[in-house]
Structure formats: structure tokens, C-alpha cells
N, C-alpha and C. Protein backbone atom coordinates (compact mmCIF):
# COMPACT_ATOMS: atom_id res chain seq x y z
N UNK A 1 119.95 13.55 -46.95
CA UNK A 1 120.83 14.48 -46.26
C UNK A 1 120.15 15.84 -46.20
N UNK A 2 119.98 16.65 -45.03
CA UNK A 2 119.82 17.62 -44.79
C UNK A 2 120.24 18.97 -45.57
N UNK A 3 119.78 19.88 -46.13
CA UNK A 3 120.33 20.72 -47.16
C UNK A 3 119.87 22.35 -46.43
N UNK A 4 119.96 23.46 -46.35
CA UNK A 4 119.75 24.24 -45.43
C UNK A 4 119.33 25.29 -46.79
N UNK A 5 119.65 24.96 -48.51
CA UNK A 5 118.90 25.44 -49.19
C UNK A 5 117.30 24.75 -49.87
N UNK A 6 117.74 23.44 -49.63
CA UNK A 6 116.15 23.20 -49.97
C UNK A 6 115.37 23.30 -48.78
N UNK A 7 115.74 23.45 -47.34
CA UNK A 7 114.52 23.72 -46.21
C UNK A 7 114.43 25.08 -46.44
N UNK A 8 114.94 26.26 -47.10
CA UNK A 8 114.87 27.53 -47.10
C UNK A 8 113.66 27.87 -48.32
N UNK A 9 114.17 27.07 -49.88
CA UNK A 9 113.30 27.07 -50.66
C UNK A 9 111.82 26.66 -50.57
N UNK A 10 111.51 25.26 -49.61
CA UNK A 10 110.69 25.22 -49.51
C UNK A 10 109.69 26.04 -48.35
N UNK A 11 110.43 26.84 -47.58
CA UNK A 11 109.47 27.83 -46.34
C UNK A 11 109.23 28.78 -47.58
N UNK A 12 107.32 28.96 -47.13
CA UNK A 12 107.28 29.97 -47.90
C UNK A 12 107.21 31.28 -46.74
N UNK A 13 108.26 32.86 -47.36
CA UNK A 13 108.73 33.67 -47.13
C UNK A 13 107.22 35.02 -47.57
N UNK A 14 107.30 35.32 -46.48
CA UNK A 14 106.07 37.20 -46.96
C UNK A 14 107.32 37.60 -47.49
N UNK A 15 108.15 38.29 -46.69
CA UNK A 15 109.13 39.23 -47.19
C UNK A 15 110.31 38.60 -47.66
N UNK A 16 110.08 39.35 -49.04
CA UNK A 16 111.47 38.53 -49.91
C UNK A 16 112.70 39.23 -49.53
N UNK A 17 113.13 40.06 -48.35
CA UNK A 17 114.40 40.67 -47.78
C UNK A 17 115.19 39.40 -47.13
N UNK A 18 114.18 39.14 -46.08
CA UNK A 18 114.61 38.10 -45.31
C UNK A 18 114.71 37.19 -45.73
N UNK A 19 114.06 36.42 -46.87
CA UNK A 19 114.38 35.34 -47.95
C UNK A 19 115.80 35.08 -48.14
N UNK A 20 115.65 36.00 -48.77
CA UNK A 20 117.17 36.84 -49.69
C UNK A 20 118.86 36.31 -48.15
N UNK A 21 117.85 36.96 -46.99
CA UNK A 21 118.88 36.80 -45.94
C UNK A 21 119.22 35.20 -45.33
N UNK A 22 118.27 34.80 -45.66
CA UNK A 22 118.15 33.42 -45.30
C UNK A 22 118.94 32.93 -45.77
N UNK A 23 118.95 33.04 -47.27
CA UNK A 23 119.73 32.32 -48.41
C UNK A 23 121.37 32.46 -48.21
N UNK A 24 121.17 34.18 -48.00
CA UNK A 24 122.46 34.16 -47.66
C UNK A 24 123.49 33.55 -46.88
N UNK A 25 122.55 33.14 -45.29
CA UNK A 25 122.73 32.53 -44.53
C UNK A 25 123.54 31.44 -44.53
N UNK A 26 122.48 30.77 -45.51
CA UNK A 26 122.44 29.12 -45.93
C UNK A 26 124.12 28.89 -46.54
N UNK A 27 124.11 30.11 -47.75
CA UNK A 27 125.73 29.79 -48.30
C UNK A 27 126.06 30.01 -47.39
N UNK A 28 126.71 31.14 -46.63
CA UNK A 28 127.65 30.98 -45.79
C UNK A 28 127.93 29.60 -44.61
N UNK A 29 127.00 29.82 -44.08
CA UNK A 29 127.18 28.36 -43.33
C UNK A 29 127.11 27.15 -43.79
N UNK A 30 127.17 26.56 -45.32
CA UNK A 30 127.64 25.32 -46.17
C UNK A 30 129.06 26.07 -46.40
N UNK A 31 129.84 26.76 -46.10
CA UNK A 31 131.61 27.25 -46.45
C UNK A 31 132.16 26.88 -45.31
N UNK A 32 131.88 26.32 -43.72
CA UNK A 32 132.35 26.22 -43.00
C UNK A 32 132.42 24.74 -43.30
N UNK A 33 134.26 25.11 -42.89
CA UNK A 33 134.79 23.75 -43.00
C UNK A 33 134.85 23.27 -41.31
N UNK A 34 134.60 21.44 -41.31
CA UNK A 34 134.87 20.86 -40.52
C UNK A 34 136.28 20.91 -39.86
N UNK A 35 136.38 20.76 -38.64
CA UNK A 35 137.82 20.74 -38.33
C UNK A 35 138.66 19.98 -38.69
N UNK A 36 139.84 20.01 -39.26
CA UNK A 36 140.60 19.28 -39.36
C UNK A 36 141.93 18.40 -38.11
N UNK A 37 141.26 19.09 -37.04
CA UNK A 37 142.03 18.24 -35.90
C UNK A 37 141.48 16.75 -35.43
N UNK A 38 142.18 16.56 -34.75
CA UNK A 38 141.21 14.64 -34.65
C UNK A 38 140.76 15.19 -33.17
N UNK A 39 139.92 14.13 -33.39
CA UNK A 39 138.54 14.44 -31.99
C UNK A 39 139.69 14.81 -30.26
N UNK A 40 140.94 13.93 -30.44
CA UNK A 40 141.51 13.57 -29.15
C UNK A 40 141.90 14.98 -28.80
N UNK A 41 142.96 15.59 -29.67
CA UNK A 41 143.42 16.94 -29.79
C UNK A 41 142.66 17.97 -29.76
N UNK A 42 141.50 18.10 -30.36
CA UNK A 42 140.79 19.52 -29.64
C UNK A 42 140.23 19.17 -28.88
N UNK A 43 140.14 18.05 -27.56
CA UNK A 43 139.77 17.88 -26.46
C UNK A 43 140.59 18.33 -25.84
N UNK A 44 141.60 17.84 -25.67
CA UNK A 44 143.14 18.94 -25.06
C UNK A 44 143.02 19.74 -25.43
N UNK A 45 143.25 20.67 -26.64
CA UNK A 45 143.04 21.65 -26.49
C UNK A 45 142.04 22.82 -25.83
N UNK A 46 140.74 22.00 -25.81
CA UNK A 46 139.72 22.66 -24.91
C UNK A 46 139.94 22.54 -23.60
N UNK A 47 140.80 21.68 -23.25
CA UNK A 47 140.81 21.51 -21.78
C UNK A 47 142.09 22.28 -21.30
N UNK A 48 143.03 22.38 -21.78
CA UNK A 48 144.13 23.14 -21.64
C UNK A 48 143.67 25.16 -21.50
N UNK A 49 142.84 25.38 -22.69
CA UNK A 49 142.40 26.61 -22.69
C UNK A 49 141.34 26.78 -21.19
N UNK A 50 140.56 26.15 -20.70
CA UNK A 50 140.10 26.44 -19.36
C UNK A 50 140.54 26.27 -18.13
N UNK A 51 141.86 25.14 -18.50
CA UNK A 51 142.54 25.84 -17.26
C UNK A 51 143.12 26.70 -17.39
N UNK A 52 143.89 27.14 -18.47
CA UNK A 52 144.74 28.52 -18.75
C UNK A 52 143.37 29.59 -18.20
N UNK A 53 142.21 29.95 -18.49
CA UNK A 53 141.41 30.78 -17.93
C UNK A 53 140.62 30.17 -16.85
N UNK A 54 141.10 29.04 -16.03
CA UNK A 54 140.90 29.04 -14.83
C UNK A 54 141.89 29.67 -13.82
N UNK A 55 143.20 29.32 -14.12
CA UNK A 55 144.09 29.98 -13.72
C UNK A 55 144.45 31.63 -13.56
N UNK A 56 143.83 32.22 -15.21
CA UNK A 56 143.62 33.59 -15.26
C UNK A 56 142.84 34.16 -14.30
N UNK A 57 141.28 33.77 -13.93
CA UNK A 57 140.46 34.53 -13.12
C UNK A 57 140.76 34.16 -11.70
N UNK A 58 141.81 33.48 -10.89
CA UNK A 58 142.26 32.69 -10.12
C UNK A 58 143.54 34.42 -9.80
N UNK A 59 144.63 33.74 -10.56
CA UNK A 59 145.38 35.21 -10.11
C UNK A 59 144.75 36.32 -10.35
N UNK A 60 144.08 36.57 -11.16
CA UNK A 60 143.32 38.04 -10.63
C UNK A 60 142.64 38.49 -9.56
N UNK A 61 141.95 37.36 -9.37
CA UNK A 61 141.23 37.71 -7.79
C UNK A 61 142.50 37.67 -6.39
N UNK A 62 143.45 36.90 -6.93
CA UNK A 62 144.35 36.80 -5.97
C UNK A 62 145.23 38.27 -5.35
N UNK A 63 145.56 38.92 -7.05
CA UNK A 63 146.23 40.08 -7.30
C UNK A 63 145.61 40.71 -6.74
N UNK A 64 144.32 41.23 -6.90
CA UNK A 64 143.62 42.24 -6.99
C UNK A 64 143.26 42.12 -5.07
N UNK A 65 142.80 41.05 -4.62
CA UNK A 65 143.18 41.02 -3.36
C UNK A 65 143.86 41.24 -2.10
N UNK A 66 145.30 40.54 -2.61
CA UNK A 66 146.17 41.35 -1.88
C UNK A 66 146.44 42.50 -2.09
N UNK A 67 146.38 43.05 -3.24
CA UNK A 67 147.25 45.03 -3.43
C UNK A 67 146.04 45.73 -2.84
N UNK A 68 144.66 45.42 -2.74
CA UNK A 68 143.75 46.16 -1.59
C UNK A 68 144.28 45.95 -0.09
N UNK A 69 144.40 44.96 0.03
CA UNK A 69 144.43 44.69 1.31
C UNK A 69 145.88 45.33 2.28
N UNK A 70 146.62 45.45 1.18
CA UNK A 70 147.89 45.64 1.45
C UNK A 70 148.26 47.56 1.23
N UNK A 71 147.21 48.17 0.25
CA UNK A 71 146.72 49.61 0.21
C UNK A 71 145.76 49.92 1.39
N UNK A 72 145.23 48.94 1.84
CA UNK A 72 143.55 49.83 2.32
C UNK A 72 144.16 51.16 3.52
N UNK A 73 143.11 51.87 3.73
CA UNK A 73 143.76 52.94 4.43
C UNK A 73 142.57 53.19 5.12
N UNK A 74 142.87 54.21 6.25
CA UNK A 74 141.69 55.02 6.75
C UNK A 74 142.23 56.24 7.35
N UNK A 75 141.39 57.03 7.04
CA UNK A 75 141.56 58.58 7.25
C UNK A 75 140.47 58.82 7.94
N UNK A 76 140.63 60.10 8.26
CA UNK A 76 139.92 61.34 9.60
C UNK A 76 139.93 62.59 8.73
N UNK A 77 138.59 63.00 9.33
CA UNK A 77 138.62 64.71 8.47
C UNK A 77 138.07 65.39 10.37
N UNK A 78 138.37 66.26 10.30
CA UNK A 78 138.27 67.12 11.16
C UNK A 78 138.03 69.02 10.48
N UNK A 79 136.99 69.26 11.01
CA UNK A 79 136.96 70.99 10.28
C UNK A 79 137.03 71.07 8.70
N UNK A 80 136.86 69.76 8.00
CA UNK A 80 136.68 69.87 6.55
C UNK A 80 138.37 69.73 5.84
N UNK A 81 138.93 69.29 6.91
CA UNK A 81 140.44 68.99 6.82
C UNK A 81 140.66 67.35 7.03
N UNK A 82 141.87 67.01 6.52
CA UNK A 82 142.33 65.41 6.87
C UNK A 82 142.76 65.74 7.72
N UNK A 83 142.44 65.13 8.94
CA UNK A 83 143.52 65.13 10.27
C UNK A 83 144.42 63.70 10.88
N UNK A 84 143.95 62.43 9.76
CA UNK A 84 144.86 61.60 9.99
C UNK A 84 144.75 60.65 8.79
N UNK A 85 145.49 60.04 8.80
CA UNK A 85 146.11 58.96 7.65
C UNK A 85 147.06 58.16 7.60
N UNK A 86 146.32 57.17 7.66
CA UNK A 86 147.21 55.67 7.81
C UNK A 86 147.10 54.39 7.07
N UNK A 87 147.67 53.71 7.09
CA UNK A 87 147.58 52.41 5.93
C UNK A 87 146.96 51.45 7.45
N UNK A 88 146.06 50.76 6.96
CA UNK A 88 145.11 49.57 7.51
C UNK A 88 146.24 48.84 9.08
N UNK A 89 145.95 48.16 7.85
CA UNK A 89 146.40 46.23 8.27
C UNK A 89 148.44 46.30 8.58
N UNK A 90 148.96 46.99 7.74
CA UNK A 90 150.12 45.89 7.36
C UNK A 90 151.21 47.14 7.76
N UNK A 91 150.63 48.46 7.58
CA UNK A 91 151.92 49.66 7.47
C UNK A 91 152.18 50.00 9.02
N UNK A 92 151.14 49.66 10.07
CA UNK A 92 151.53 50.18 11.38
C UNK A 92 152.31 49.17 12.05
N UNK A 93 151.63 47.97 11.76
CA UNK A 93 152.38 46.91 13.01
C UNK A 93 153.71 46.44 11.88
N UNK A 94 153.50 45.64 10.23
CA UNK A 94 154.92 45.11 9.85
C UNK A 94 154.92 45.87 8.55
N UNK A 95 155.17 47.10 8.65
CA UNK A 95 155.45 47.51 7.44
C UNK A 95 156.76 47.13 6.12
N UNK A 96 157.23 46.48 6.45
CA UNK A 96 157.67 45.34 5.16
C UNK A 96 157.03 44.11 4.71
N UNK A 97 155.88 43.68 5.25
CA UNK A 97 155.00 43.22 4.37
C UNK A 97 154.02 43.69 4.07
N UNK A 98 154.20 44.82 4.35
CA UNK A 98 152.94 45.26 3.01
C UNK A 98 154.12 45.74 1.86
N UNK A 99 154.70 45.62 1.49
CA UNK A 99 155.91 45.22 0.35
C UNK A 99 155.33 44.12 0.04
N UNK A 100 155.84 42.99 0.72
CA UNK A 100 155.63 42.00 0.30
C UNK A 100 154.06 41.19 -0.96
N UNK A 101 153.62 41.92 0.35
CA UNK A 101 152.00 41.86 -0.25
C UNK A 101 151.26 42.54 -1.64
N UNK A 102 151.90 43.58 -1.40
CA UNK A 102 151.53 44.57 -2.99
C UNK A 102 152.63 43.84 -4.01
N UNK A 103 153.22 43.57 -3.65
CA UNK A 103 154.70 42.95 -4.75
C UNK A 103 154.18 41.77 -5.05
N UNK A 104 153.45 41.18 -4.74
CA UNK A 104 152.93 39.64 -4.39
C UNK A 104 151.43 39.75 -5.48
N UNK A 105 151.12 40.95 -5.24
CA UNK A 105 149.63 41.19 -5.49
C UNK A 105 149.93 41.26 -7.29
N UNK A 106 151.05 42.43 -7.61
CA UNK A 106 151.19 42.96 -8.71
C UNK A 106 151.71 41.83 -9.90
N UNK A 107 152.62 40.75 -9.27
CA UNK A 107 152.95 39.69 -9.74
C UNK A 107 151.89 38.82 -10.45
N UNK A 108 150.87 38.72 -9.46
CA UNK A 108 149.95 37.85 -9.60
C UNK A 108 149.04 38.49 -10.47
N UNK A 109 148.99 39.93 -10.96
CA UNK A 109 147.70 40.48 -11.79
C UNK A 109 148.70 40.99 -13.23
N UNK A 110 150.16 40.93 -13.12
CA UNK A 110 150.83 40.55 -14.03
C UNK A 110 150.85 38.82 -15.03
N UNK A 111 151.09 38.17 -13.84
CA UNK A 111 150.85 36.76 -14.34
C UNK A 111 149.32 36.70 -15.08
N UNK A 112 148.54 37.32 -14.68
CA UNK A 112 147.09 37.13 -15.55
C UNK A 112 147.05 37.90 -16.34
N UNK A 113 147.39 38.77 -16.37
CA UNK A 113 147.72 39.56 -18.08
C UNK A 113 148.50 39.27 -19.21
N UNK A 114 149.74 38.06 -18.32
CA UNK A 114 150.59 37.31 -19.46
C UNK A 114 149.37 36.38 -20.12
N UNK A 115 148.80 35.64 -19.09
CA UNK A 115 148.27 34.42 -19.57
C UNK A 115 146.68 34.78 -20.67
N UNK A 116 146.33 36.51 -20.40
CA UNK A 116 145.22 36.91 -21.09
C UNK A 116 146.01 37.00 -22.33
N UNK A 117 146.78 37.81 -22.64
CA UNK A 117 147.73 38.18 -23.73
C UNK A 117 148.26 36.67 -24.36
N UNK A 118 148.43 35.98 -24.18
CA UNK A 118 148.34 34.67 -24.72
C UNK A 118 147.62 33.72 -25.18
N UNK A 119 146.01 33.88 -24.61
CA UNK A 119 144.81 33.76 -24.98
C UNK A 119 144.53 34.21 -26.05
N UNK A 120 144.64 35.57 -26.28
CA UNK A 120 144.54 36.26 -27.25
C UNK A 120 144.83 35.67 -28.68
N UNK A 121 146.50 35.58 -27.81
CA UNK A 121 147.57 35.96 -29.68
C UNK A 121 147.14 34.57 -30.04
N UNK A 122 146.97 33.84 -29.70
CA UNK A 122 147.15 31.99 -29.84
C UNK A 122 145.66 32.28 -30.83
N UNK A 123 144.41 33.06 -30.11
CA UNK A 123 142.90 32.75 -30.75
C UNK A 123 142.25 31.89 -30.21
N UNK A 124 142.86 31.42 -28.93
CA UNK A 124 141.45 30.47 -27.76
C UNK A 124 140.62 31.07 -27.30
């Protein structure tokens, strides 16, 4: 059986710092315990956690998408002055969906902050 202090003892070391660190090494990583879940269950669980952060980077791009699209604007300067200002896409021709759209947007970059914040607290 493989031992991670007798392959340490037997390298011979110039500097006895890094020795020293090696060793240290060695204990610490013989304290890690094996998992105690069965093989089936932290497969689900790994697979559950990437869709939960497939889903996360999914509404964010979604969020973050529409509330631009649904903000974008364009302005005019004239004489070092604004001489006009307007919202894009959505505020001239149906300005109740760009409601829709920013409300839609904020939901969706809410929903990915629930599901980050849950990532978190859980420790996936």
C-alpha cells in the first residue's frame, strides 16, 4: 500500500524547510476522510448542483439581457448640451413593454441570486 510518508522519507530533500513541508503535507492529507455517501448519491448530487448552476448562468444572461435591452437609450449633444433623449427599442413605439421587459429581466437576475445564495448556504 502506498504511504505518502515513506515516499517522502525516502526522497532525499537539500532543504530541510520543504522537507518539514512535505511532511506536513503528508499528515494532513492521511486526515481526509473518505466520503461517507454511497457512490449513487453523490452522483445526484453532482448532477443536481450543475444544473442548479446551469440554470444560474442561464437566468443571468437572460436578466441581464432583457433590462439592457429594455434600458438602452440614445442621446444627442448639440453645443456641449443634451439635445435629445430617448429609450431605444420599446419606450417610443410600446411603452408598456418595456415594463414588462425590465420586470421580466429583474425577476430573472433575482431568480439567479436565489439559486447563487443557495449554492452557497447548502456548500456545493
Amino acid at each position: 500500500m502506498f504511504s505518502w510518508d515513506g515516499w517522502l522519507n525516502r526522497r532525499s530533500c537539500s532543504h530541510s524547510a520543504s522537507h518539514e513541508d512535505r511532511l506536513q503535507f503528508a499528515e494532513n492529507f492521511s486526515k481526509i476522510t473518505p466520503s461517507t455517501l454511497a457512490p449513487d448519491l453523490e452522483l445526484r448530487s453532482l448532477r443536481r448542483t450543475r444544473k442548479l448552476i446551469g440554470w444560474q448562468r442561464r437566468l443571468t444572461g437572460i436578466g441581464a439581457s432583457l433590462v439592457m435591452l429594455g434600458l438602452s437609450c440614445q442621446f444627442s449633444f448639440s453645443g456641449g448640451h443634451i439635445t435629445d433623449f430617448h429609450f431605444l427599442i420599446l419606450m417610443r413605439d410600446f411603452s408598456s413593454l418595456l415594463g414588462a421587459c425590465v420586470s421580466l429581466g429583474l425577476s430573472c437576475l433575482v431568480a439567479s441570486f436565489i439559486i447563487r445564495r443557495y449554492l452557497r448556504v447548502t456548500g456545493l
